[in-house]
N, C-alpha and C. Protein backbone atom coordinates (compact mmCIF):
# COMPACT_ATOMS: atom_id res chain seq x y z
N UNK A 1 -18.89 0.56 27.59
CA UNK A 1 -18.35 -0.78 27.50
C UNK A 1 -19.03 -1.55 26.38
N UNK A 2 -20.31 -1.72 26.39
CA UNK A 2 -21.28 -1.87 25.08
C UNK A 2 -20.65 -1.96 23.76
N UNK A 3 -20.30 -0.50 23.44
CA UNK A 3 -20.02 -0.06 22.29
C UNK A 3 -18.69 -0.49 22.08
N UNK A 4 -17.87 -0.36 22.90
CA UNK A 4 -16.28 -1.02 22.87
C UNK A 4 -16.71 -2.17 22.10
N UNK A 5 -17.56 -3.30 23.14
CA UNK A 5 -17.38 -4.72 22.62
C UNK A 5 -18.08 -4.90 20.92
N UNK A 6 -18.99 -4.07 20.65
CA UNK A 6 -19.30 -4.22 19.32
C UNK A 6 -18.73 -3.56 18.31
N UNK A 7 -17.62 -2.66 18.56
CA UNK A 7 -16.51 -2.21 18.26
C UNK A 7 -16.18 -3.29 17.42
N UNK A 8 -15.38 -3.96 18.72
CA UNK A 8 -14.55 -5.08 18.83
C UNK A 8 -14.83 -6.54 17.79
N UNK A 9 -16.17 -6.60 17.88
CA UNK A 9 -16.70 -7.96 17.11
C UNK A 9 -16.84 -7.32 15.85
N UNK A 10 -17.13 -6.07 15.66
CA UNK A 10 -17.16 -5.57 13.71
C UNK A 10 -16.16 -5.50 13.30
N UNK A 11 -14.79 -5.39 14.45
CA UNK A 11 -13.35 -5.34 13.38
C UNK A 11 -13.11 -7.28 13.48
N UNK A 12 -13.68 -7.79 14.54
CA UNK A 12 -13.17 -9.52 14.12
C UNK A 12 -13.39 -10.02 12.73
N UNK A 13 -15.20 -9.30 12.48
CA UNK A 13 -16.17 -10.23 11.18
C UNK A 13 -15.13 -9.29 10.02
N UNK A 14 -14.63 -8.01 10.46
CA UNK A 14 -13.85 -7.60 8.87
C UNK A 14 -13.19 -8.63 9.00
N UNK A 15 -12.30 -8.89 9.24
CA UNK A 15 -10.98 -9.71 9.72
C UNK A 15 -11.12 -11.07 8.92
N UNK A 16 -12.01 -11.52 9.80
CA UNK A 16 -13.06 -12.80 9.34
C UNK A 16 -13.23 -12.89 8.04
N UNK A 17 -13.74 -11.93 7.35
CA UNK A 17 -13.96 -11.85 5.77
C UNK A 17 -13.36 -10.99 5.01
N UNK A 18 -11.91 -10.77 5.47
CA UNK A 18 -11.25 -10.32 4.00
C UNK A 18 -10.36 -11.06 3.14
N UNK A 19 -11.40 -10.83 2.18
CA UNK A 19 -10.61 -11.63 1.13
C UNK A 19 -9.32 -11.24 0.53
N UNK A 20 -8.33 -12.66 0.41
CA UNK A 20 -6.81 -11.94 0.04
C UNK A 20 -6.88 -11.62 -0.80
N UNK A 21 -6.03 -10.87 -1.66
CA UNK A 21 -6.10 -9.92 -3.02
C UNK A 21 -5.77 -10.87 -3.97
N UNK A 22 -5.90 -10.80 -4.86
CA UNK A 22 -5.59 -11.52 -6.20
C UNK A 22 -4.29 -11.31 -6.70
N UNK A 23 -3.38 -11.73 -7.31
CA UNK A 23 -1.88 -11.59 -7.77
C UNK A 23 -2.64 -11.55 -9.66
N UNK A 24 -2.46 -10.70 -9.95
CA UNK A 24 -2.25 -10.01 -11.47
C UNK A 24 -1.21 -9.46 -11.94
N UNK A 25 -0.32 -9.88 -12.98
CA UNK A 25 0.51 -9.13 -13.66
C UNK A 25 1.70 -8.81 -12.54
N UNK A 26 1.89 -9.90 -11.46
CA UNK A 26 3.34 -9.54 -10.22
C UNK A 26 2.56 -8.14 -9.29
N UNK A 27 1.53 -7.99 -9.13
CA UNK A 27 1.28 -7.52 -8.03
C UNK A 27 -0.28 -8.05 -7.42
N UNK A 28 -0.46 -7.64 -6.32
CA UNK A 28 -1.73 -7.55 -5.71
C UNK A 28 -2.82 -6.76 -5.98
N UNK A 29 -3.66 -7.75 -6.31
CA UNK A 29 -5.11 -6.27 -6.63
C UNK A 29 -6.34 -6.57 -5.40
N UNK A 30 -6.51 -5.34 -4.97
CA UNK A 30 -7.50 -5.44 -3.97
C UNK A 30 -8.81 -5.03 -4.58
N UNK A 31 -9.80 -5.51 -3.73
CA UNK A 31 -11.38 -5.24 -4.19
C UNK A 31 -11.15 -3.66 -4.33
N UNK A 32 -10.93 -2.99 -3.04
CA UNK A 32 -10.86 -1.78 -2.71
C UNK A 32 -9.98 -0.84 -2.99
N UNK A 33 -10.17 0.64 -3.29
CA UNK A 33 -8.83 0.98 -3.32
C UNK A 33 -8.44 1.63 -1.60
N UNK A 34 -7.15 2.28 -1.81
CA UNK A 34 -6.07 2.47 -0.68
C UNK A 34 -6.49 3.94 -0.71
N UNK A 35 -7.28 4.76 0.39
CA UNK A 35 -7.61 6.01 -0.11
C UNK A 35 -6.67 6.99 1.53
N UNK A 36 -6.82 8.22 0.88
CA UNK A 36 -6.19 9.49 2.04
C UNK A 36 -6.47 10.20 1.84
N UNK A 37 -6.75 11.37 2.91
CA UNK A 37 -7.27 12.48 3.19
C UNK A 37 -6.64 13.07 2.23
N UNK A 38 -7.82 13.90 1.17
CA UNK A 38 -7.00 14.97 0.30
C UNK A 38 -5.62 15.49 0.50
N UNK A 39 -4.96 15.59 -0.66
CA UNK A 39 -3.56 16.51 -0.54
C UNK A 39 -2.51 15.59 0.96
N UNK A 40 -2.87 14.57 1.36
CA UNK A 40 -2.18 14.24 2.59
C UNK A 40 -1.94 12.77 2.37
N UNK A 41 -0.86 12.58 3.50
CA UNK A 41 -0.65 10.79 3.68
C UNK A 41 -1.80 10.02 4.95
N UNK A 42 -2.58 10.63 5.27
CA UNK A 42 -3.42 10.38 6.07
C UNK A 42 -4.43 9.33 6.08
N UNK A 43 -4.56 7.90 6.50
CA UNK A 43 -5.48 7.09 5.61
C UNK A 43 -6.75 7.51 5.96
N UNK A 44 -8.15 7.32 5.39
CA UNK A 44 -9.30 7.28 5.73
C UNK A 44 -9.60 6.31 6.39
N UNK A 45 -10.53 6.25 6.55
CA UNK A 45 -11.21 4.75 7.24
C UNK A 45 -11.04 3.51 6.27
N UNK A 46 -12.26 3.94 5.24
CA UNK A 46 -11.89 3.03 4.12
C UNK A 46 -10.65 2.53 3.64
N UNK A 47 -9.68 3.42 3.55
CA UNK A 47 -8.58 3.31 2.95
C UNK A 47 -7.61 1.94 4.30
N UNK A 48 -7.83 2.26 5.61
CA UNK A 48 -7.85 1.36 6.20
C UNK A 48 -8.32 0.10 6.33
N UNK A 49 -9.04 0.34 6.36
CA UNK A 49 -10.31 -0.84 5.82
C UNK A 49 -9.93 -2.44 4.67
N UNK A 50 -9.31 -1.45 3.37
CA UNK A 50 -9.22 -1.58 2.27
C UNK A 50 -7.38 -2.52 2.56
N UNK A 51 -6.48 -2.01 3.88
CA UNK A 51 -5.57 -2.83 4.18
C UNK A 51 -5.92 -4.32 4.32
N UNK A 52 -6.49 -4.35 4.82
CA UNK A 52 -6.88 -5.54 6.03
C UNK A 52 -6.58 -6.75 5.18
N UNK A 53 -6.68 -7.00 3.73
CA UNK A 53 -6.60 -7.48 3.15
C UNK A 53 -5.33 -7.96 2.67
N UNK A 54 -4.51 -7.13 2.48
CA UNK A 54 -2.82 -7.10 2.83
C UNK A 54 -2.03 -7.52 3.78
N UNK A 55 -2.64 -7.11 5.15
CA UNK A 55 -2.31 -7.61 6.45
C UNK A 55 -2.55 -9.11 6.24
N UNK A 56 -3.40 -9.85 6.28
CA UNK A 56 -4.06 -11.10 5.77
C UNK A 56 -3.04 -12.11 4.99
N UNK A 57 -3.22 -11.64 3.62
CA UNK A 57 -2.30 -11.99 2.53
C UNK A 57 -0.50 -12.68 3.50
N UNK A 58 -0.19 -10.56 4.13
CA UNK A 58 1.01 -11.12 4.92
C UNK A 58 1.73 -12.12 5.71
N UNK A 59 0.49 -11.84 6.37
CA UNK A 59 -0.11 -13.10 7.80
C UNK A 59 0.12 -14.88 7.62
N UNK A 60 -0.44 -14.95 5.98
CA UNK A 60 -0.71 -16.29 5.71
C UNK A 60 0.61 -16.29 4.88
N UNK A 61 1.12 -16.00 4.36
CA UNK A 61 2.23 -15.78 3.02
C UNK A 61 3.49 -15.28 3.37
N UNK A 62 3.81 -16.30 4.62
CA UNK A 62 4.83 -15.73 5.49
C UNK A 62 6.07 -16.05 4.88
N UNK A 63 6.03 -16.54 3.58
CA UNK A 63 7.49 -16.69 2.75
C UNK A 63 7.68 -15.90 1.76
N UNK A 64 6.30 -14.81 1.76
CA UNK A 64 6.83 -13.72 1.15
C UNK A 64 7.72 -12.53 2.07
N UNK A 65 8.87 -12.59 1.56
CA UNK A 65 9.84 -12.17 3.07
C UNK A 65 10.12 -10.78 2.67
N UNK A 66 9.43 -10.03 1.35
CA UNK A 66 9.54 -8.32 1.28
C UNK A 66 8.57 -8.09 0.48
N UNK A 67 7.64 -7.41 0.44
CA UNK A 67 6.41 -6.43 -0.16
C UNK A 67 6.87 -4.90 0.02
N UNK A 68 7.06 -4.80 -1.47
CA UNK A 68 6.98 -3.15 -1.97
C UNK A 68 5.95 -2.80 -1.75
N UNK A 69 5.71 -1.75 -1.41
CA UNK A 69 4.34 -0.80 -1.38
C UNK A 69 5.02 0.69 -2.00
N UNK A 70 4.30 0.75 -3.26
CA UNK A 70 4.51 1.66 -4.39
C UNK A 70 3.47 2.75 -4.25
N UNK A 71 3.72 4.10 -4.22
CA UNK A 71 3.03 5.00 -3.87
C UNK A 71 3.22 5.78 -5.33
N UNK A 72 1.59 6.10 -6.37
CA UNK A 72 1.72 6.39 -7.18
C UNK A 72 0.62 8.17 -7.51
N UNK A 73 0.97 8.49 -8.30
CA UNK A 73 0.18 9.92 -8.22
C UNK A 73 0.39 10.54 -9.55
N UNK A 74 -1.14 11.57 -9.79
CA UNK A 74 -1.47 12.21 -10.90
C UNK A 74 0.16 13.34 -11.22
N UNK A 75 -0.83 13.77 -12.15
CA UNK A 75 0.75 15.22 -12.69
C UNK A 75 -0.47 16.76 -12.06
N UNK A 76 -1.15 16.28 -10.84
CA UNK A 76 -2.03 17.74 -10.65
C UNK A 76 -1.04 18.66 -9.67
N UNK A 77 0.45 18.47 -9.49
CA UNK A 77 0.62 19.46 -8.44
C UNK A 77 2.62 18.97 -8.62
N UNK A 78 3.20 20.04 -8.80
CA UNK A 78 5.01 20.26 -9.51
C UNK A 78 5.54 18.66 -8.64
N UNK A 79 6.17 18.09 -9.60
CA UNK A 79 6.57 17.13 -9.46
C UNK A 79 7.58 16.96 -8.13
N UNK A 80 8.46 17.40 -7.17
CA UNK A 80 8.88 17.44 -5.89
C UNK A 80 7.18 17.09 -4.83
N UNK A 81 6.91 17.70 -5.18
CA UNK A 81 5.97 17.57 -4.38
C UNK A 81 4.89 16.41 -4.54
N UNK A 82 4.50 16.43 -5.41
CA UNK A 82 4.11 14.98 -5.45
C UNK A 82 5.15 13.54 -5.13
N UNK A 83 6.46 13.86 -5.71
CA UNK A 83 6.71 12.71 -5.22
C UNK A 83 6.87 12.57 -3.75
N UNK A 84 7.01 13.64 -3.06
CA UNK A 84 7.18 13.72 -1.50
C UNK A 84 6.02 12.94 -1.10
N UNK A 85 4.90 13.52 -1.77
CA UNK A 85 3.38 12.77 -0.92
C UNK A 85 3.49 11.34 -1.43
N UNK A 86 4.10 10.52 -2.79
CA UNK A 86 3.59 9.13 -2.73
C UNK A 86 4.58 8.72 -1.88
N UNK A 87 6.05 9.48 -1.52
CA UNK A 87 6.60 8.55 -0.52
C UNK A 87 6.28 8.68 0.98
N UNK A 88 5.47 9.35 1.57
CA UNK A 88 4.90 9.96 2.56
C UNK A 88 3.47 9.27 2.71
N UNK A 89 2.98 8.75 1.85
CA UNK A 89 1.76 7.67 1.64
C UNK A 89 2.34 6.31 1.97
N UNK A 90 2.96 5.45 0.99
CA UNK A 90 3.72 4.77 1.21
C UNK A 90 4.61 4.79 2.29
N UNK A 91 5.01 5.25 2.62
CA UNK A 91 5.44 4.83 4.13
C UNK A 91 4.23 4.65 5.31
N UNK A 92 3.34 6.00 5.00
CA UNK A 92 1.84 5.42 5.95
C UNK A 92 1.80 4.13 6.01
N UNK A 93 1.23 3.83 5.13
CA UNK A 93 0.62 2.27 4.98
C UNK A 93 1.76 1.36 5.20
N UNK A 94 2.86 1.06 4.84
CA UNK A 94 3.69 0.67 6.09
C UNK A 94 3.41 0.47 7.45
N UNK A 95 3.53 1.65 7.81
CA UNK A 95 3.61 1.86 9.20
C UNK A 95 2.05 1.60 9.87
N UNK A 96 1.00 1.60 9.26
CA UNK A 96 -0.27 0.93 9.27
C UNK A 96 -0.01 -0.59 9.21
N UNK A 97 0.87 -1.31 8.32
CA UNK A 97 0.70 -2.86 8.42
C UNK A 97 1.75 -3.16 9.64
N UNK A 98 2.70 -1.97 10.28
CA UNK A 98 3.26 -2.94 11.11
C UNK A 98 2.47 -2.47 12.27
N UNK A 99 2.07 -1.39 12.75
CA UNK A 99 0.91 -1.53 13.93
C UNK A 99 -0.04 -2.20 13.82
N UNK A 100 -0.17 -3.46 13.31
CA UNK A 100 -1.20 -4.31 12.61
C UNK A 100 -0.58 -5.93 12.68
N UNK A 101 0.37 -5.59 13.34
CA UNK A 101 1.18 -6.40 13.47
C UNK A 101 2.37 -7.69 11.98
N UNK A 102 2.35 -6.63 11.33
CA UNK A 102 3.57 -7.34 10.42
C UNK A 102 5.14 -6.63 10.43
N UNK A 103 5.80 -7.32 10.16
CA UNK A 103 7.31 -7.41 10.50
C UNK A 103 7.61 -6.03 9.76
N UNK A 104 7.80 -5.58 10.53
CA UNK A 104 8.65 -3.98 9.73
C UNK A 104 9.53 -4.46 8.78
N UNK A 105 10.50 -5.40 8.84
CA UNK A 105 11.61 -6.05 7.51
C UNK A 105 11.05 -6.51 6.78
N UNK A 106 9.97 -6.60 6.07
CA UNK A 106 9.28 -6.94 5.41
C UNK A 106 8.79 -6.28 4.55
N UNK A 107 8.91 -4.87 4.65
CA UNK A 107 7.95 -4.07 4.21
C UNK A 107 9.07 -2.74 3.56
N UNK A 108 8.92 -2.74 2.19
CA UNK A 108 9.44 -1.75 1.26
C UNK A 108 8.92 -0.77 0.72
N UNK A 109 8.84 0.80 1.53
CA UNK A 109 7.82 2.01 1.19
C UNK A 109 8.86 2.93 -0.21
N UNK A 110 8.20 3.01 -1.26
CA UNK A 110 8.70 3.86 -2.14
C UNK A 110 7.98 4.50 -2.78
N UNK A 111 8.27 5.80 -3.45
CA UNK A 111 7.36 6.39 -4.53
C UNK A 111 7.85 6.63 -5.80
N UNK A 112 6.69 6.61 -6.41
CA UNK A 112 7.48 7.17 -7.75
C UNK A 112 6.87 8.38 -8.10
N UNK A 113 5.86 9.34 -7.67
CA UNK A 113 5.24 10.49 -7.76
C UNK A 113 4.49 10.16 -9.10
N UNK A 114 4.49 10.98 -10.13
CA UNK A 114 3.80 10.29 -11.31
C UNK A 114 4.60 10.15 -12.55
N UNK A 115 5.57 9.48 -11.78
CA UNK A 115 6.27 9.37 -13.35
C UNK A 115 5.73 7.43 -14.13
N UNK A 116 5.05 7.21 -13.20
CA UNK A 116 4.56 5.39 -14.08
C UNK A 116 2.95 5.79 -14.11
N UNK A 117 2.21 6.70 -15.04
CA UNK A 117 1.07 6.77 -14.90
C UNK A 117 0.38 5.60 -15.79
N UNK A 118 -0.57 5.43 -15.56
CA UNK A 118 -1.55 4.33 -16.00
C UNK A 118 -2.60 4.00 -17.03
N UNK A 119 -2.81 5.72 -16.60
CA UNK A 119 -4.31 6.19 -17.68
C UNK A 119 -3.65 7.70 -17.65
N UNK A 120 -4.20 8.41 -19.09
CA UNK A 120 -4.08 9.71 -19.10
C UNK A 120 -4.37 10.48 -18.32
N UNK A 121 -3.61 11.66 -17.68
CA UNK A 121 -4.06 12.73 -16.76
C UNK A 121 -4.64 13.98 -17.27
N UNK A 122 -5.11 13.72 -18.19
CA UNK A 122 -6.09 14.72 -19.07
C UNK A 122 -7.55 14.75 -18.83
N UNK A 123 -8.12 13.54 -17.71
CA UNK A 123 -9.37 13.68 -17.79
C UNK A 123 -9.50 13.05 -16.26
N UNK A 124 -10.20 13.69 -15.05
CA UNK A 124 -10.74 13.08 -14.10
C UNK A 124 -10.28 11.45 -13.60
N UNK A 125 -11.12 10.96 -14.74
CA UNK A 125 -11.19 9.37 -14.68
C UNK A 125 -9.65 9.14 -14.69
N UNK A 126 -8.47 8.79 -15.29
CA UNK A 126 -7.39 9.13 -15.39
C UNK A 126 -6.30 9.04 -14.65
N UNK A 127 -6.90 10.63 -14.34
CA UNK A 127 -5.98 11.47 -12.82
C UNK A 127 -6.25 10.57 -11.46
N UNK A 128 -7.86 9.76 -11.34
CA UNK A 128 -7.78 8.66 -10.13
C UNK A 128 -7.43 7.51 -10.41
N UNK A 129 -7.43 7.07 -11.75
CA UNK A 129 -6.96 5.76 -11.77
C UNK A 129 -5.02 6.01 -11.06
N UNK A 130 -4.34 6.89 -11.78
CA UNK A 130 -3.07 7.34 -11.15
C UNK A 130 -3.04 7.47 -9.93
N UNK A 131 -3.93 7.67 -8.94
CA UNK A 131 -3.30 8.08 -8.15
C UNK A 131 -3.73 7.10 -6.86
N UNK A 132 -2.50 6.24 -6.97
CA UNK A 132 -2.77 4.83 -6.72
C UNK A 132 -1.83 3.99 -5.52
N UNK A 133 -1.91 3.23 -5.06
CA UNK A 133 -0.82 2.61 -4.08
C UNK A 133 -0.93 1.04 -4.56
N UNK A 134 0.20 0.59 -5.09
CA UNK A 134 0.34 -0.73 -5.35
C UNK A 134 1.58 -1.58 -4.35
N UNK A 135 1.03 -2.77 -4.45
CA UNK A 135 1.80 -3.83 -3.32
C UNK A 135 2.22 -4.96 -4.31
N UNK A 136 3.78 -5.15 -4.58
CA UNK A 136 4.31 -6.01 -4.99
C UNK A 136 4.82 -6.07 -4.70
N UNK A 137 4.65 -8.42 -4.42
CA UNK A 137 6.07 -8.79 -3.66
C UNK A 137 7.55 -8.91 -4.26
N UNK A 138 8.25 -8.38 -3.59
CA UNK A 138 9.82 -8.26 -4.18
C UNK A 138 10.80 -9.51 -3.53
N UNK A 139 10.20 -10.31 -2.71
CA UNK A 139 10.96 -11.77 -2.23
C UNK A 139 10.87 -12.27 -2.10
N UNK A 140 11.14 -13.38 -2.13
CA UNK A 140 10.60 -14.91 -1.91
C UNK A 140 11.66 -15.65 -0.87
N UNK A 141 11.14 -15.98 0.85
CA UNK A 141 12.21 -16.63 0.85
C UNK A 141 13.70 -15.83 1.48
N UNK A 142 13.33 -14.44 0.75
CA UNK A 142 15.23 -13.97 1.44
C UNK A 142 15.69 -14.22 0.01
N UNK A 143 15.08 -13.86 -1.21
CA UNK A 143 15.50 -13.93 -2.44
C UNK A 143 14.56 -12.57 -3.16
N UNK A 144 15.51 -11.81 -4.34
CA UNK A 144 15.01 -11.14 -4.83
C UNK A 144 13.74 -11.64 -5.90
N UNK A 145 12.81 -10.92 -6.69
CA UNK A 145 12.27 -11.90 -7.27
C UNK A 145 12.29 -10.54 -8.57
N UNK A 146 12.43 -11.47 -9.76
CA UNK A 146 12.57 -11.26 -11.08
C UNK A 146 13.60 -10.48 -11.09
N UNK A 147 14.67 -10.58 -10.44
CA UNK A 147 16.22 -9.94 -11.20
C UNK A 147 15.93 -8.03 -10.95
N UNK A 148 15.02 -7.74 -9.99
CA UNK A 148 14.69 -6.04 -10.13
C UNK A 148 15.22 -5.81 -8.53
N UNK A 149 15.87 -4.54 -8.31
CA UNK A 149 16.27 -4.38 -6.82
C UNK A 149 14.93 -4.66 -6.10
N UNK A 150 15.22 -4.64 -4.81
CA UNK A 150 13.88 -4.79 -3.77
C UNK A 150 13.29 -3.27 -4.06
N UNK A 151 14.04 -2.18 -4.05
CA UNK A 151 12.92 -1.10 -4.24
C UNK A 151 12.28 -0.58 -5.42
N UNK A 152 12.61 -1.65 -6.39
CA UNK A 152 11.76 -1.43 -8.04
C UNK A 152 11.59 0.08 -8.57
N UNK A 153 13.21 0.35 -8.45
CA UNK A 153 13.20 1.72 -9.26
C UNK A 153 13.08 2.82 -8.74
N UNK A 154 12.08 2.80 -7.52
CA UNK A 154 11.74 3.96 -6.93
C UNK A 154 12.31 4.56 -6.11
N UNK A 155 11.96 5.83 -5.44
CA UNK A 155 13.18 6.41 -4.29
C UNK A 155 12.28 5.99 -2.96
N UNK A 156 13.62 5.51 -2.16
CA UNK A 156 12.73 4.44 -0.89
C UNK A 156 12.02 6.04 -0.12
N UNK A 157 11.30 6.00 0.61
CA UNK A 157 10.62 6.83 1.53
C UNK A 157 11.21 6.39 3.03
N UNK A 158 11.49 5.90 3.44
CA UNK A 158 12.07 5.69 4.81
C UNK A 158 11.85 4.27 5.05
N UNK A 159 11.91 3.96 6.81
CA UNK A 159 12.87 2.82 7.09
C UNK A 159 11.01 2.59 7.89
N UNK A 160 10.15 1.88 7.29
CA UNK A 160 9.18 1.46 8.15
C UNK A 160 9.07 0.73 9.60
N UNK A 161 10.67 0.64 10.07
CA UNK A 161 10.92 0.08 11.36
C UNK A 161 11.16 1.22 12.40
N UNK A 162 11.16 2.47 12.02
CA UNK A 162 11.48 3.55 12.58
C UNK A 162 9.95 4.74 12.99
């Protein structure tokens, strides 16, 4: 019972102190990145962790009425398959912010595998900056925002209400 309750009070003080992400360039940048179990859509702890901040953002920014969550990845493994895993990521984390309590309609899981890379995939450094999960809001309101569909190009990954 002990351990439950101090459980309990270390996820309040995260809670307590996460700071909302910063808006750069039409998306969200977090302190942290969004991490998963090698080769998988699986979050880590951290990578959980590293939500909370999003959840937050959601929570308070309740007229942002759709957030893309963009699932992005290196060129280390034949392109089907990667894009399977960023939309298989992206939908995770979805389905992480609505057991977290945010509105499943709210929430737009897509990937683009690595076809929007960032930094060259020729070197380590690179290949992780790529392989990335970004959150941009796509509504304002029950309005599209900047003239781009709600799923910004990408192929949706499923229905995060499901």
């Amino acid at each position: 019972m002990r351990s439950l309750i101090i459980i309990f009070f270390i996820s309040v003080s995260l809670l307590c102190t996460a700071q909302l992400p910063k808006m750069e360039n039409g998306k969200l940048v977090l302190e942290k990145q969004v991490t998963f179990k090698t080769g998988s859509a699986e979050l880590t702890d951290e990578g959980k962790a590293a939500l909370i901040p999003i959840k937050e953002f959601l929570v308070q920014k309740d007229y942002i009425t759709a957030l893309r969550i963009e699932g992005h990845s290196d060129n280390s493994m034949d392109e089907p398959a990667t894009q399977t895993l960023t939309e298989k990521r992206a939908l995770t984390v979805c389905k992480w912010l609505v057991e977290n309590g945010i509105d499943c309609k709210r929430l737009i899981a897509v990937g683009f595998g690595s076809t929007k890379p960032i930094a060259s995939n020729d070197d380590p450094v690179g290949k992780g900056q790529n392989r990335r999960m970004e959150f941009i809001p796509a509504a304002l309101k029950g309005k599209a925002i900047g003239g781009m569909p709600l799923y910004g190009g990408g192929l949706v990954a499923g229905d995060p209400c499901n």
